[in-house]
Protein backbone atom coordinates (compact mmCIF):
# COMPACT_ATOMS: atom_id res chain seq x y z
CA UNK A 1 -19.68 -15.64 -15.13
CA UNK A 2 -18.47 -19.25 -15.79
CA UNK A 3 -16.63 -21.19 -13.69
CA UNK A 4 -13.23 -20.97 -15.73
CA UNK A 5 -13.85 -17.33 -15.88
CA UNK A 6 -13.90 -17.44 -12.06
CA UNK A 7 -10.60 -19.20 -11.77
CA UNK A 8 -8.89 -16.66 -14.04
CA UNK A 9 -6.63 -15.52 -10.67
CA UNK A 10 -5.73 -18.84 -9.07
CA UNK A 11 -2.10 -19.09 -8.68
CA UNK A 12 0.92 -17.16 -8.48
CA UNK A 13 1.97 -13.78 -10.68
CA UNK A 14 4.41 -13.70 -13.40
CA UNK A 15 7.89 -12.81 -11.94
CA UNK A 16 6.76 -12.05 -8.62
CA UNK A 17 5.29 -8.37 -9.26
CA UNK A 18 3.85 -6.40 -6.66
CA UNK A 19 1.28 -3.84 -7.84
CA UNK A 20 -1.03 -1.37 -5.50
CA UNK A 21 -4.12 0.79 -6.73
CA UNK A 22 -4.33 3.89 -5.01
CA UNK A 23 -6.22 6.91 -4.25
CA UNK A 24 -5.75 10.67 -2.33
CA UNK A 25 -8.41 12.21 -1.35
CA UNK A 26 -6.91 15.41 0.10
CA UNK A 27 -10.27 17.42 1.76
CA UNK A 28 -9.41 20.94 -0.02
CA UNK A 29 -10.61 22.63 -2.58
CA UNK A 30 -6.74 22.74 -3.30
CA UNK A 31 -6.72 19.03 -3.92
CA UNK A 32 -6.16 19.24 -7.69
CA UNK A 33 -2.81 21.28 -6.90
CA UNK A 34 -2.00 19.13 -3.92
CA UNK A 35 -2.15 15.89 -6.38
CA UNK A 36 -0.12 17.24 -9.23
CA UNK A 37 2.62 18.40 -6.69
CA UNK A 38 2.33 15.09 -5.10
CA UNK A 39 2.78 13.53 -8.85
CA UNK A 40 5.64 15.81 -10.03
CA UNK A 41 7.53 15.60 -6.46
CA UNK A 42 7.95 11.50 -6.55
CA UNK A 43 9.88 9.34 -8.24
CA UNK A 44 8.16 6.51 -10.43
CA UNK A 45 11.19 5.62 -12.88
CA UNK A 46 11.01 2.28 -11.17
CA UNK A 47 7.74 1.30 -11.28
CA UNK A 48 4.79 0.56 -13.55
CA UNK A 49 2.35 3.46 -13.59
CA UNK A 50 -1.23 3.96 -14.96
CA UNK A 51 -3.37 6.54 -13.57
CA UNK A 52 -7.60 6.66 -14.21
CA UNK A 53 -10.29 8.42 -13.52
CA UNK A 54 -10.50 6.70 -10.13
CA UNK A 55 -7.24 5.48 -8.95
CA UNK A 56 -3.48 5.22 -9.75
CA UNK A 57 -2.15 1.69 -10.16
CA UNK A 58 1.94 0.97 -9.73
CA UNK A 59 3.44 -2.45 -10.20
CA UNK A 60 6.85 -3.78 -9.87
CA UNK A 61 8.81 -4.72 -6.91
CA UNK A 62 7.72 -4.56 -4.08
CA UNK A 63 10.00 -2.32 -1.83
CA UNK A 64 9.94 0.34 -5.24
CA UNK A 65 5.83 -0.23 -4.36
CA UNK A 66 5.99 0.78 -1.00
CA UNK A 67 8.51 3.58 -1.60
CA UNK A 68 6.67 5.13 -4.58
CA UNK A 69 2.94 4.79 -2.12
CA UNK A 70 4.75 6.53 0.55
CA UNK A 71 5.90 9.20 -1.54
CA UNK A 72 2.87 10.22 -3.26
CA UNK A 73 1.20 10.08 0.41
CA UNK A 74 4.19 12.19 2.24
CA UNK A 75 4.45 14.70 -0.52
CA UNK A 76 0.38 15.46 -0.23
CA UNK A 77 0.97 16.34 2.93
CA UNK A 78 0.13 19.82 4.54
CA UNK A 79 -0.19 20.19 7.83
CA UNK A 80 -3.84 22.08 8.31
CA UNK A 81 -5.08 19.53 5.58
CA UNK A 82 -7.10 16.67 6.21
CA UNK A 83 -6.07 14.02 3.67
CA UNK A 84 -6.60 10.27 3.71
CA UNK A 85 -5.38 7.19 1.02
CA UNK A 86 -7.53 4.16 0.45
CA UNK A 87 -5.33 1.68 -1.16
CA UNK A 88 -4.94 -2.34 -2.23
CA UNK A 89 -2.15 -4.19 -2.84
CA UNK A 90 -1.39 -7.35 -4.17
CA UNK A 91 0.76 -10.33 -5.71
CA UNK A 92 -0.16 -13.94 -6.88
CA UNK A 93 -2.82 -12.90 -9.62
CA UNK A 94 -1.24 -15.11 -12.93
CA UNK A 95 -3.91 -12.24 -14.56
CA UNK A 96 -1.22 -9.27 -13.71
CA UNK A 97 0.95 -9.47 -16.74
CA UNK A 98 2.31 -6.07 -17.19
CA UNK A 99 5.35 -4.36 -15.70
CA UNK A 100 7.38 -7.17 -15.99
CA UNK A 101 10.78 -5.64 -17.08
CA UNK A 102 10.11 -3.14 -13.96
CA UNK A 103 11.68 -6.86 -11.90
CA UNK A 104 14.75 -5.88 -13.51
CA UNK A 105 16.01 -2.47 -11.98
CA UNK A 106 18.20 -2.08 -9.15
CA UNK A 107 16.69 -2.12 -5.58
CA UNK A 108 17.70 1.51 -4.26
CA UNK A 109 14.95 3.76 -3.67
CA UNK A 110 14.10 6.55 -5.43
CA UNK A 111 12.10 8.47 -2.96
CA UNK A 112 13.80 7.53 0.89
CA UNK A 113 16.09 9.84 1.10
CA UNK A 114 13.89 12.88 0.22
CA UNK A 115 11.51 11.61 2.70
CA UNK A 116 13.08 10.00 5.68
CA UNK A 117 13.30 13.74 6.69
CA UNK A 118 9.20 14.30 7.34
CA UNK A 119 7.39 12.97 9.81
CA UNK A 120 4.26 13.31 10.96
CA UNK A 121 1.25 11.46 12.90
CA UNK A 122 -1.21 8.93 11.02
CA UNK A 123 -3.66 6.61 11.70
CA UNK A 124 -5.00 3.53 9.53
CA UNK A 125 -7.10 0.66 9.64
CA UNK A 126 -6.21 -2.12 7.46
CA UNK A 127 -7.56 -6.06 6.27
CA UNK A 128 -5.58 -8.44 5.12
CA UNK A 129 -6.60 -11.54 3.25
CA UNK A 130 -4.71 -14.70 2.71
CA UNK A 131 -5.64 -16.24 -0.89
CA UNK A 132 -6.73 -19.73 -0.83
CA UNK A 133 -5.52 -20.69 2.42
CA UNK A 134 -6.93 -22.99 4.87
CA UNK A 135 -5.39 -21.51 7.69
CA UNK A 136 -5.91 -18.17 7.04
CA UNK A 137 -6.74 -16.63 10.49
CA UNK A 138 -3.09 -18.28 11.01
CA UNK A 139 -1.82 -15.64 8.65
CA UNK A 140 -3.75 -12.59 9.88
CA UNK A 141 -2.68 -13.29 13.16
CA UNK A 142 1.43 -13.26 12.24
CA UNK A 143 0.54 -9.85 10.23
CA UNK A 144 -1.05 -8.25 13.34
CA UNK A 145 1.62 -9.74 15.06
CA UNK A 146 4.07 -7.50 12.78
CA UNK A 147 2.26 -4.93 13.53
CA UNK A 148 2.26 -5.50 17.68
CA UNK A 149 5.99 -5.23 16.92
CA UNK A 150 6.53 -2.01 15.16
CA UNK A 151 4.45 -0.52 18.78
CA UNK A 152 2.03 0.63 15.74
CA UNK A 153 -1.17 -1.74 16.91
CA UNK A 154 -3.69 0.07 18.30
CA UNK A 155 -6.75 -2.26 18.48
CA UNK A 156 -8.99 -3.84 16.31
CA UNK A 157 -12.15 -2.93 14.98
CA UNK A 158 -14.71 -4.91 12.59
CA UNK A 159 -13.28 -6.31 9.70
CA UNK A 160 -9.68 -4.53 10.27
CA UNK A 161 -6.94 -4.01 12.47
CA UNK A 162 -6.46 0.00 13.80
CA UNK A 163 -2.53 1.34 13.74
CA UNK A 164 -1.27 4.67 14.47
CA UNK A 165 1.97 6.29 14.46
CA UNK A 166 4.98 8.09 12.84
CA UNK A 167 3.89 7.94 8.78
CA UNK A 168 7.44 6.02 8.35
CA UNK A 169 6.67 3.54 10.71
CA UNK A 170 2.91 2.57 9.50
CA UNK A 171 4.06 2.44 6.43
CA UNK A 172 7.04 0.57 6.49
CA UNK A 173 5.12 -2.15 8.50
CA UNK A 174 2.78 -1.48 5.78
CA UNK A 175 5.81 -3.13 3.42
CA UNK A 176 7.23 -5.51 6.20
CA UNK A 177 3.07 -7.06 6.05
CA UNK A 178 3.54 -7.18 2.24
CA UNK A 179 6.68 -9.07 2.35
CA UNK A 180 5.64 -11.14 4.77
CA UNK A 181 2.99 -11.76 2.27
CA UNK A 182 5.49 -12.93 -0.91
CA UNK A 183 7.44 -14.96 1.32
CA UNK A 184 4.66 -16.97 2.64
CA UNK A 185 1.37 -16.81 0.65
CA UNK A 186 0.54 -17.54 -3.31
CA UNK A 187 -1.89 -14.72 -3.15
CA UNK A 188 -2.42 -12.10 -0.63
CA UNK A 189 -4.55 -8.38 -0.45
CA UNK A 190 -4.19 -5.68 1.72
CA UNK A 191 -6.54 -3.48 1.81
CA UNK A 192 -5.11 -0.36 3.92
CA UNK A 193 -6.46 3.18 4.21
CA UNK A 194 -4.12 5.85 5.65
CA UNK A 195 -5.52 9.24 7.13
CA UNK A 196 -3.70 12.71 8.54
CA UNK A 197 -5.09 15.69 10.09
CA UNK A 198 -8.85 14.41 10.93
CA UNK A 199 -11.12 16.72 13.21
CA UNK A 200 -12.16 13.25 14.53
CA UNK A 201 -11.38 12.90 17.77
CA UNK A 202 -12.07 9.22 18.45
């Protein structure tokens, strides 16, 4: 790789789109049925979608992000099923072109009112990373701080921070970390993975 090939992501993205690249890993031999439900049970009208063999990646604004992430997570859940969600999001890569006309729908969404009703217990590690920035730690430590907050800190553990909680409230800081992200960084990453129902106790 050259060195203007490895400057291809230095800046900040088109618009201001949000995207995240997902996964469910449901542990059932269901999990095929689980997914689909999941899939035909939230809303994505407002967002960019592409699904793979490996992940599903949305893109648009941000709070339509978070709401369609949460969805697809909440409506997976059953509650003797261990299921957990690696995902990453991001904004500031110039590279992340598409789903630019998703900046132009209205900013209701199309999922919180079906969901504000479920609730349920998660817990989730997540890493955040500041693009570019000199004083990054500065940044990580006003995330965390978010998280302190929203009483869903637990601790922190190599190379992450540990939350647990109500699903609503990890995820929302979940958003409230991203925004805090487009309102103060070029380029951030999250890195986040979600789980509910583990048989481990620690």
């Amino acid at each position: 790789m050259g060195i203007k090939d490895s400057l291809w992501c230095i800046g900040g993205a088109s618009r201001g789109v949000t995207g995240c690249k997902f996964s469910l890993y449901p542990m059932s031999d269901q999990f095929i049925t689980i997914i689909l439900d999941s899939i035909e049970t939230t809303d994505t009208t407002k967002v960019w979608k592409l699904t793979d063999k490996l992940a599903t990646c949305v893109r648009g604004k941000r709070s339509h992000i978070a709401d369609v992430v949460k969805g697809f997570f909440i409506n997976s859940y059953r509650t003797d099923i261990h299921m957990a969600l690696e995902a990453t999001y991001s904004k500031g890569c110039p590279g992340d072109i598409d789903a630019d006309s998703f900046m132009d729908v209205d900013n209701e969404k199309s999922n919180e009112v079906k969901l504000k009703g479920k609730h349920f217990d998660v817990n989730s590690k997540m890493s955040f990373y500041p693009m570019g920035e000199v004083d990054y730690m500065e940044h990580i430590a006003k995330v965390v701080m978010i998280a302190k907050k929203n009483n869903v800190f637990v601790g922190s553990s190599h190379y992450a921070s540990l939350l647990s909680g109500d699903v609503h409230d990890v995820f929302d800081t979940i958003e409230e970390i991203c925004k805090y992200g487009e309102e103060n960084l070029a380029h951030y990453i999250l890195q986040v993975t979600v789980s509910v129902n583990s048989p481990t106790k620690l």
